[in-house]
C-alpha atoms as a PDB file:
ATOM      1  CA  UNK A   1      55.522  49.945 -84.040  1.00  0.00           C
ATOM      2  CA  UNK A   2      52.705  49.259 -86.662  1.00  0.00           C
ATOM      3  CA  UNK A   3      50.263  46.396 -86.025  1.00  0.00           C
ATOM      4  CA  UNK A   4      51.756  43.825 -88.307  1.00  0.00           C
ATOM      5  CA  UNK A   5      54.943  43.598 -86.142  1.00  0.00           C
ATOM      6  CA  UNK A   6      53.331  43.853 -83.456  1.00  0.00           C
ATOM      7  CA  UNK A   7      51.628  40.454 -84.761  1.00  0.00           C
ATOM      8  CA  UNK A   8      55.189  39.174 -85.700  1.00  0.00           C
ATOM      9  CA  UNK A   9      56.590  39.554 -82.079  1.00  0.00           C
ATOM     10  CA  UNK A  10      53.136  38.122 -80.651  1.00  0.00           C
ATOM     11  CA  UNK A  11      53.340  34.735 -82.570  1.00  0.00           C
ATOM     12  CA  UNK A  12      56.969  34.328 -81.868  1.00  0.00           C
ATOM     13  CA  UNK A  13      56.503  34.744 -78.078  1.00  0.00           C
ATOM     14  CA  UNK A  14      53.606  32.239 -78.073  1.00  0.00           C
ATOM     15  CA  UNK A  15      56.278  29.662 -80.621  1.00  0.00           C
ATOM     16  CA  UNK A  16      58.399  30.017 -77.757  1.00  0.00           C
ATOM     17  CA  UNK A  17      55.493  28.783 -74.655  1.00  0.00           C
ATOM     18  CA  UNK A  18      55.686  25.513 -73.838  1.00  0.00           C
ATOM     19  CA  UNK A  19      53.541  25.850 -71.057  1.00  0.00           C
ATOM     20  CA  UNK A  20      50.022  24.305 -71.822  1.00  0.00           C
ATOM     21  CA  UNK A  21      48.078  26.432 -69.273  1.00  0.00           C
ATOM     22  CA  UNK A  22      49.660  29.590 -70.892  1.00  0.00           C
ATOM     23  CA  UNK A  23      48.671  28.652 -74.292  1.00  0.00           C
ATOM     24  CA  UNK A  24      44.685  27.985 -72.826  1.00  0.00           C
ATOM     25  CA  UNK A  25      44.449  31.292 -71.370  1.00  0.00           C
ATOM     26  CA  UNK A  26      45.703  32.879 -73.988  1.00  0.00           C
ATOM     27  CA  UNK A  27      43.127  30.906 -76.604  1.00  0.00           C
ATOM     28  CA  UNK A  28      40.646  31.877 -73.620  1.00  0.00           C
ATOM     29  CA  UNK A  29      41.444  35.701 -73.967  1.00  0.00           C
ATOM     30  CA  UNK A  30      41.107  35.939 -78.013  1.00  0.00           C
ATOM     31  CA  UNK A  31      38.021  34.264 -77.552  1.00  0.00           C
ATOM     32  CA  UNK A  32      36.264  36.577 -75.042  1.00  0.00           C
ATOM     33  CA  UNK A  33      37.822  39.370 -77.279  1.00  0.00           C
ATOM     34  CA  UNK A  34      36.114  38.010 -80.604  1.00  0.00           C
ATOM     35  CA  UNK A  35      32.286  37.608 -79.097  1.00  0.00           C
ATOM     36  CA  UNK A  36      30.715  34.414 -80.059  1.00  0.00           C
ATOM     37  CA  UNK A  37      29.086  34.867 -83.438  1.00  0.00           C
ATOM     38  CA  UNK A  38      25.822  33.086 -82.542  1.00  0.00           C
ATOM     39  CA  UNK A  39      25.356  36.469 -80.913  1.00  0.00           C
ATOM     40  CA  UNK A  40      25.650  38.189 -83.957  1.00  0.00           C
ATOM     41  CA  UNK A  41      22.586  35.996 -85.861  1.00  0.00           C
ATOM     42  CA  UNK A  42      19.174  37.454 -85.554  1.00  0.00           C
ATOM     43  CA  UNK A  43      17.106  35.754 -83.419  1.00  0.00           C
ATOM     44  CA  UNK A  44      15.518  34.113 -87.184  1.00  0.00           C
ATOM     45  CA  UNK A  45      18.720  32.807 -88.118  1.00  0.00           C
ATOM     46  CA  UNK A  46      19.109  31.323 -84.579  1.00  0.00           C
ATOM     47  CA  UNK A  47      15.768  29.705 -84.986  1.00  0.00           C
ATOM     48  CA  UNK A  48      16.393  28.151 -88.142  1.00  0.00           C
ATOM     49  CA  UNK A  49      19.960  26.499 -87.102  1.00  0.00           C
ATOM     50  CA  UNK A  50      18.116  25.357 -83.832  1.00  0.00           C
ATOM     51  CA  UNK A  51      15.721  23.937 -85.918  1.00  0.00           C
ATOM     52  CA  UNK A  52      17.698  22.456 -88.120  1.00  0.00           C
ATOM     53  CA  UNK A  53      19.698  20.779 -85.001  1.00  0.00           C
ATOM     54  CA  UNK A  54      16.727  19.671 -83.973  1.00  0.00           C
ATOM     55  CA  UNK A  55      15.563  17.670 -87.259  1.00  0.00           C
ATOM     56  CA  UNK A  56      18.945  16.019 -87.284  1.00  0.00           C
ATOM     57  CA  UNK A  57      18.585  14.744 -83.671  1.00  0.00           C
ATOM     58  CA  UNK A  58      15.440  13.726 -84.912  1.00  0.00           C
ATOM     59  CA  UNK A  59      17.243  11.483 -87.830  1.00  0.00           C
ATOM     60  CA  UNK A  60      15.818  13.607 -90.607  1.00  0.00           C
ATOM     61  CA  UNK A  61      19.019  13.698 -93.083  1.00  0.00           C
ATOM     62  CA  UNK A  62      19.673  13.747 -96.494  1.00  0.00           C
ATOM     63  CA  UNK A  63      22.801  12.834 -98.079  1.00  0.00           C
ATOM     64  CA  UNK A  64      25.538  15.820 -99.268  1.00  0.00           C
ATOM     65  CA  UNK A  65      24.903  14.004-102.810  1.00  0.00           C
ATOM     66  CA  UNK A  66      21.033  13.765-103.226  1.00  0.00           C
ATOM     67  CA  UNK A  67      21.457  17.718-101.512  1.00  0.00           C
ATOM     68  CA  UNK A  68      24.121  18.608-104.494  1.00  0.00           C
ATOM     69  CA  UNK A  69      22.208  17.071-107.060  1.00  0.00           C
ATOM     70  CA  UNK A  70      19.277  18.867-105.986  1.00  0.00           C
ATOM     71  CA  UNK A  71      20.507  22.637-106.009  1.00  0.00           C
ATOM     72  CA  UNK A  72      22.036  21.877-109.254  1.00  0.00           C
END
Protein backbone atom coordinates (compact mmCIF):
# COMPACT_ATOMS: atom_id res chain seq x y z
CA UNK A 1 0.00 0.00 0.00
CA UNK A 2 1.57 3.39 -1.14
CA UNK A 3 1.61 6.31 1.32
CA UNK A 4 -1.30 8.26 -0.02
CA UNK A 5 -3.77 5.46 0.99
CA UNK A 6 -2.24 4.87 3.68
CA UNK A 7 -3.21 8.69 4.46
CA UNK A 8 -6.79 7.93 3.14
CA UNK A 9 -7.43 5.04 5.68
CA UNK A 10 -5.66 7.23 8.52
CA UNK A 11 -8.10 10.26 8.22
CA UNK A 12 -11.09 8.07 7.92
CA UNK A 13 -10.28 6.15 11.15
CA UNK A 14 -9.69 9.42 13.04
CA UNK A 15 -13.52 10.82 11.13
CA UNK A 16 -14.76 7.92 12.82
CA UNK A 17 -13.19 8.82 16.86
CA UNK A 18 -15.41 10.39 18.86
CA UNK A 19 -13.42 10.00 21.75
CA UNK A 20 -11.77 13.41 22.77
CA UNK A 21 -8.79 11.88 24.66
CA UNK A 22 -8.04 9.76 21.49
CA UNK A 23 -8.06 12.65 19.24
CA UNK A 24 -5.38 14.64 21.96
CA UNK A 25 -2.99 11.92 21.91
CA UNK A 26 -3.05 11.51 18.63
CA UNK A 27 -2.50 15.58 17.95
CA UNK A 28 0.17 14.88 20.85
CA UNK A 29 2.01 12.15 18.73
CA UNK A 30 2.22 14.24 15.25
CA UNK A 31 3.51 16.86 17.25
CA UNK A 32 6.47 15.12 18.97
CA UNK A 33 6.98 13.57 15.43
CA UNK A 34 7.23 17.11 13.64
CA UNK A 35 9.96 18.81 16.23
CA UNK A 36 9.04 22.25 17.19
CA UNK A 37 10.41 24.61 14.58
CA UNK A 38 11.79 27.18 17.05
CA UNK A 39 14.41 24.46 17.19
CA UNK A 40 15.14 24.73 13.77
CA UNK A 41 15.96 28.87 13.94
CA UNK A 42 19.52 29.75 14.61
CA UNK A 43 20.10 30.95 17.76
CA UNK A 44 20.06 34.83 15.67
CA UNK A 45 16.73 34.29 14.46
CA UNK A 46 15.66 33.22 18.01
CA UNK A 47 17.13 36.39 19.32
CA UNK A 48 15.49 38.62 17.06
CA UNK A 49 11.76 37.10 17.59
CA UNK A 50 12.59 37.24 21.42
CA UNK A 51 13.39 40.58 20.92
CA UNK A 52 10.82 41.51 19.05
CA UNK A 53 8.37 39.85 21.84
CA UNK A 54 9.97 41.75 24.06
CA UNK A 55 9.39 45.37 22.41
CA UNK A 56 5.75 44.49 22.07
CA UNK A 57 5.38 43.68 25.82
CA UNK A 58 7.06 46.78 26.10
CA UNK A 59 4.09 48.65 23.99
CA UNK A 60 6.41 49.52 21.14
CA UNK A 61 3.90 48.87 18.02
CA UNK A 62 3.27 50.19 14.87
CA UNK A 63 0.21 49.77 12.96
CA UNK A 64 0.00 46.88 9.89
CA UNK A 65 -0.87 50.20 7.79
CA UNK A 66 1.90 52.80 8.67
CA UNK A 67 4.22 49.15 8.38
CA UNK A 68 2.62 48.56 4.66
CA UNK A 69 2.95 51.95 3.65
CA UNK A 70 6.40 51.94 4.70
CA UNK A 71 7.90 48.83 2.75
CA UNK A 72 6.08 50.08 -0.18
Amino acid sequence: MDIQASKLELIQAILKVDNASIIEKMVNILQKEQGDFWDELSEDQQQEIKRGLAQLDEGKRVSYDSFVKKIS
